[in-house]
C-alpha atoms as a PDB file:
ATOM      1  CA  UNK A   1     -34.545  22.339  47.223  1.00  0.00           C
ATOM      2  CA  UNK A   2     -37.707  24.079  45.586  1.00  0.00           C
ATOM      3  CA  UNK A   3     -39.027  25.442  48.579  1.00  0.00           C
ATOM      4  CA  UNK A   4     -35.362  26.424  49.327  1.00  0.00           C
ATOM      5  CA  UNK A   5     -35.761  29.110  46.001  1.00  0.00           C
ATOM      6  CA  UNK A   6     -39.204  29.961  46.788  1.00  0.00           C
ATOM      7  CA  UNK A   7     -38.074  30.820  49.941  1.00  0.00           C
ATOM      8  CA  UNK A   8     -34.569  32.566  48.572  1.00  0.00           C
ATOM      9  CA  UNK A   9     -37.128  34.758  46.203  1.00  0.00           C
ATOM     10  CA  UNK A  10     -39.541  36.117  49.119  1.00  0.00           C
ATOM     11  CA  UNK A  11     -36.250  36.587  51.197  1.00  0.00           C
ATOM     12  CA  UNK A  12     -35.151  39.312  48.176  1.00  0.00           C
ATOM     13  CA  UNK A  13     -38.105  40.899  48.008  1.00  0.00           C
ATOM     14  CA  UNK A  14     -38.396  41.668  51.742  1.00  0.00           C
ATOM     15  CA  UNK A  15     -35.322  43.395  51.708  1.00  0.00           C
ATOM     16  CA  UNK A  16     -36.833  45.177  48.748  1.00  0.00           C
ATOM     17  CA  UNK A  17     -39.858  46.229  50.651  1.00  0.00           C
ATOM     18  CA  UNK A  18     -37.998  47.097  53.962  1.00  0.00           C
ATOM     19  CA  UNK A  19     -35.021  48.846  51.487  1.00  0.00           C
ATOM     20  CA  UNK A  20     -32.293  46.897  52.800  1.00  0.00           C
ATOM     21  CA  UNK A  21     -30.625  47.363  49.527  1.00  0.00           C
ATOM     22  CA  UNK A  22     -27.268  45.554  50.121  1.00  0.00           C
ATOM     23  CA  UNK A  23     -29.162  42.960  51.780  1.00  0.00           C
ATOM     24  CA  UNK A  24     -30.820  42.134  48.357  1.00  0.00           C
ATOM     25  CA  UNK A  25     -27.895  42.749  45.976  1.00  0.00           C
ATOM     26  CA  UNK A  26     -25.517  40.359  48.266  1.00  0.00           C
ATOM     27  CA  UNK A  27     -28.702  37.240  47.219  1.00  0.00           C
ATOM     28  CA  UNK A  28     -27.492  37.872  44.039  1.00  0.00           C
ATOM     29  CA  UNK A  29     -24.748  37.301  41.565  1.00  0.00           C
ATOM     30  CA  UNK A  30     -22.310  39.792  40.543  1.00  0.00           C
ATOM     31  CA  UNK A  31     -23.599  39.389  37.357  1.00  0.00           C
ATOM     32  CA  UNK A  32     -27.415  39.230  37.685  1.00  0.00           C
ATOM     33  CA  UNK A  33     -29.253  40.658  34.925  1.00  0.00           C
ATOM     34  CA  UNK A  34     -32.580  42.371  35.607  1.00  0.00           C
ATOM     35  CA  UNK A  35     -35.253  42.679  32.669  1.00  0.00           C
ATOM     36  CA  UNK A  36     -38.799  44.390  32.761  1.00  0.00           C
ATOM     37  CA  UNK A  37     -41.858  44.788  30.270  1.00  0.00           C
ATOM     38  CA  UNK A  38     -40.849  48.606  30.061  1.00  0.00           C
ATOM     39  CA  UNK A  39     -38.926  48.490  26.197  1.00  0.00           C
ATOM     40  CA  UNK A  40     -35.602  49.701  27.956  1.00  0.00           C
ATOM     41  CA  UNK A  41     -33.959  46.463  28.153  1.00  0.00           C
ATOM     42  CA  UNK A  42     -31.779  44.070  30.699  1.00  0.00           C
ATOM     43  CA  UNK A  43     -30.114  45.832  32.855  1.00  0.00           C
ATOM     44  CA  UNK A  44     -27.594  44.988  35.848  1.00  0.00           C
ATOM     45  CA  UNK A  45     -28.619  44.186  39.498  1.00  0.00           C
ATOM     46  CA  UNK A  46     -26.601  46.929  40.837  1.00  0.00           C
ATOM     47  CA  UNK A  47     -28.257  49.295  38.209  1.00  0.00           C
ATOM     48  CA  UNK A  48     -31.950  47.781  38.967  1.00  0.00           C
ATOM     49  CA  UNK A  49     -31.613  48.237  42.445  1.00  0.00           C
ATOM     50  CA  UNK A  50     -29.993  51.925  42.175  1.00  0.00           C
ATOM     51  CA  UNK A  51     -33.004  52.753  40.216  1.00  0.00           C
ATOM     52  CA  UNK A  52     -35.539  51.587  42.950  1.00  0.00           C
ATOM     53  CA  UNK A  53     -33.661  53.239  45.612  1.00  0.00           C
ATOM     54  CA  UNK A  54     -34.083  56.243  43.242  1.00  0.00           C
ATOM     55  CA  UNK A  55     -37.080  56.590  43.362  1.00  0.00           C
ATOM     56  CA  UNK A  56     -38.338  55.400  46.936  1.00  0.00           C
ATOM     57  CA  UNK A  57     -38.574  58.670  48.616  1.00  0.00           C
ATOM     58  CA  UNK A  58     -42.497  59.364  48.202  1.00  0.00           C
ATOM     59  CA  UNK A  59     -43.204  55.908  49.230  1.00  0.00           C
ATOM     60  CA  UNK A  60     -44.404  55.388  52.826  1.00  0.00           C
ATOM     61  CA  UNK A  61     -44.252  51.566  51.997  1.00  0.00           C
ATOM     62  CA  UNK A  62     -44.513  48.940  49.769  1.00  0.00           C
ATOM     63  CA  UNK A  63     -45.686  45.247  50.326  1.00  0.00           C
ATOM     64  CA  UNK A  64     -45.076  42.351  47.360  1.00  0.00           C
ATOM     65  CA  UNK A  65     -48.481  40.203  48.568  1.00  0.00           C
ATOM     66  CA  UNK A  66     -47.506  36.682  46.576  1.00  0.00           C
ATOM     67  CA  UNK A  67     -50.066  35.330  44.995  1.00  0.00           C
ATOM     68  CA  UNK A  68     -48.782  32.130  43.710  1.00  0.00           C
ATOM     69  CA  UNK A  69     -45.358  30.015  43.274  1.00  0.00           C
ATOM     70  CA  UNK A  70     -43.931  27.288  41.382  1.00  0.00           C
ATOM     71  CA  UNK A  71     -40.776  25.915  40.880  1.00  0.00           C
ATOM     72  CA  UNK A  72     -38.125  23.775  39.302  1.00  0.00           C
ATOM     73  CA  UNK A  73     -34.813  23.563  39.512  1.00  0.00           C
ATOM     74  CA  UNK A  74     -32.787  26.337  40.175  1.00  0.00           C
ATOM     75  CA  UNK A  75     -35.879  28.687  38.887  1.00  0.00           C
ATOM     76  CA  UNK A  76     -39.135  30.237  40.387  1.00  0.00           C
ATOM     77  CA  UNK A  77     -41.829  31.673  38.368  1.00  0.00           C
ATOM     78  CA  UNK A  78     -44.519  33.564  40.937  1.00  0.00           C
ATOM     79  CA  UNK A  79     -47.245  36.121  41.094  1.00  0.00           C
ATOM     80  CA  UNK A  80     -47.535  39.014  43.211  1.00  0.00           C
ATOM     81  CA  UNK A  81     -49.200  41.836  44.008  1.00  0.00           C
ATOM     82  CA  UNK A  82     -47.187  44.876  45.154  1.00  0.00           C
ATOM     83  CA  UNK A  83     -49.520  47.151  47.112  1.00  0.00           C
ATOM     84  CA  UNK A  84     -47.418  50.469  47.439  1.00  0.00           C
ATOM     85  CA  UNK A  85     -48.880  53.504  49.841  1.00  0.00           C
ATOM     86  CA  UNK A  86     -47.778  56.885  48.929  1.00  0.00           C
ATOM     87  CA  UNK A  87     -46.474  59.392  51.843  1.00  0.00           C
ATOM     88  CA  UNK A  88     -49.555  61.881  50.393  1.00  0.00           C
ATOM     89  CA  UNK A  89     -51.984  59.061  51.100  1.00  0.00           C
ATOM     90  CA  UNK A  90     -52.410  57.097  47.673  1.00  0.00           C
ATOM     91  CA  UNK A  91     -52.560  53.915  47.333  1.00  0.00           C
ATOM     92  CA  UNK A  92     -51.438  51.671  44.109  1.00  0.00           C
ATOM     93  CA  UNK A  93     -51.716  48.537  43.202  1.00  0.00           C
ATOM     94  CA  UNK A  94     -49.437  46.489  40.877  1.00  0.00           C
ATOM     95  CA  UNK A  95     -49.726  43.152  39.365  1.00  0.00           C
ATOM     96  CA  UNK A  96     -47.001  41.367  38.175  1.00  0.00           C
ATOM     97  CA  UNK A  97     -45.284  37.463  37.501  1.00  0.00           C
ATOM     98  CA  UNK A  98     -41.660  37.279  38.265  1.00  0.00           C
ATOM     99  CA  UNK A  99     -39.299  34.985  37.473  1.00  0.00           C
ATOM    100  CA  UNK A 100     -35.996  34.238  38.774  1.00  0.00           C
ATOM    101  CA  UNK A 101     -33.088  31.818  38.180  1.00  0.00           C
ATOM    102  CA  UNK A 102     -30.603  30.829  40.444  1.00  0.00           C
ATOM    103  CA  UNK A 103     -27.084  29.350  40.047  1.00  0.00           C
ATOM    104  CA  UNK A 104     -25.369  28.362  43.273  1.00  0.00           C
ATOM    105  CA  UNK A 105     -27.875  29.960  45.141  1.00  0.00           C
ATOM    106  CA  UNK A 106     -27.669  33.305  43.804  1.00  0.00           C
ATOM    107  CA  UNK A 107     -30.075  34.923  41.912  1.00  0.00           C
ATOM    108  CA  UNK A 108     -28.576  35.653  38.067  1.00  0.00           C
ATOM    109  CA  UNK A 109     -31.347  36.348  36.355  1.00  0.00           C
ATOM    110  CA  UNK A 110     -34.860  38.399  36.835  1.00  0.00           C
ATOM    111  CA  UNK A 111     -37.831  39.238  34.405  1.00  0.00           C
ATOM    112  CA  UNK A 112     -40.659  40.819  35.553  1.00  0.00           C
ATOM    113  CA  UNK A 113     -43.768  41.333  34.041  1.00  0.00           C
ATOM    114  CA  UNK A 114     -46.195  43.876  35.415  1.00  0.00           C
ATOM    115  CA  UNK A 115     -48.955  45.591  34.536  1.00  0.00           C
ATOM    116  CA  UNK A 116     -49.747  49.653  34.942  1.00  0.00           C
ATOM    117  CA  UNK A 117     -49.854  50.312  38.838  1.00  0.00           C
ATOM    118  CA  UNK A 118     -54.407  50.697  39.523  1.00  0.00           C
ATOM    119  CA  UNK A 119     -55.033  53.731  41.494  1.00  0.00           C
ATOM    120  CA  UNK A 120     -57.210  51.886  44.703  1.00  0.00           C
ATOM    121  CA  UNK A 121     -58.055  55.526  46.205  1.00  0.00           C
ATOM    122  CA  UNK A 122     -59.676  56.064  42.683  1.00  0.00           C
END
């Protein structure tokens, strides 16, 4: 069953890297709630994923390199590394732990902790 989420949580964020949008909102619940180390707050999946599609257009791609997982039930706390490349050339860095939580195999709940993207062109 753990391996099941682990596996469930990489699945989401490939569609997040190859921005098959739907594809990730449908792994989750209708009411997911997203939360980030940015002050603003939860907000909803469908608002979370809105925001990233927002803002994709000056990225050439983006790759979440996991570092680590563990679980328990219906939860999965993991490090990652998203290495994002820039359609001008530059190349970021960001490290972050996510967690997620899971009720009936949906995702309902995501906090992610991550740290100012490092400038590796720099």
């Amino acid at each position: 069953m753990s391996q099941n989420l682990k596996d469930k949580a990489i699945t989401y964020l490939r569609h997040l890297e190859n921005r098959e949008w739907a594809d990730a909102q449908a792994m989750c619940s209708e009411t997911a709630t997203v939360w980030h180390n940015d002050g603003k707050g939860n907000s909803t999946i469908q608002e979370n994923i809105s925001g990233m599609e927002a803002q994709i257009e000056p990225i050439q791609s983006m790759r979440y390199d996991i570092t680590r997982q563990f679980s328990q039930p219906d939860e999965v706390l993991q490090q990652h590394v998203v290495n994002v490349v820039m359609k001008d050339g530059a190349l970021f860095r960001v490290d972050a732990a996510v967690y997620f939580r899971f009720e009936d195999d949906l995702i309902t709940r995501i906090e992610e902790y991550a740290s100012l993207p490092s400038n590796d062109a720099a």
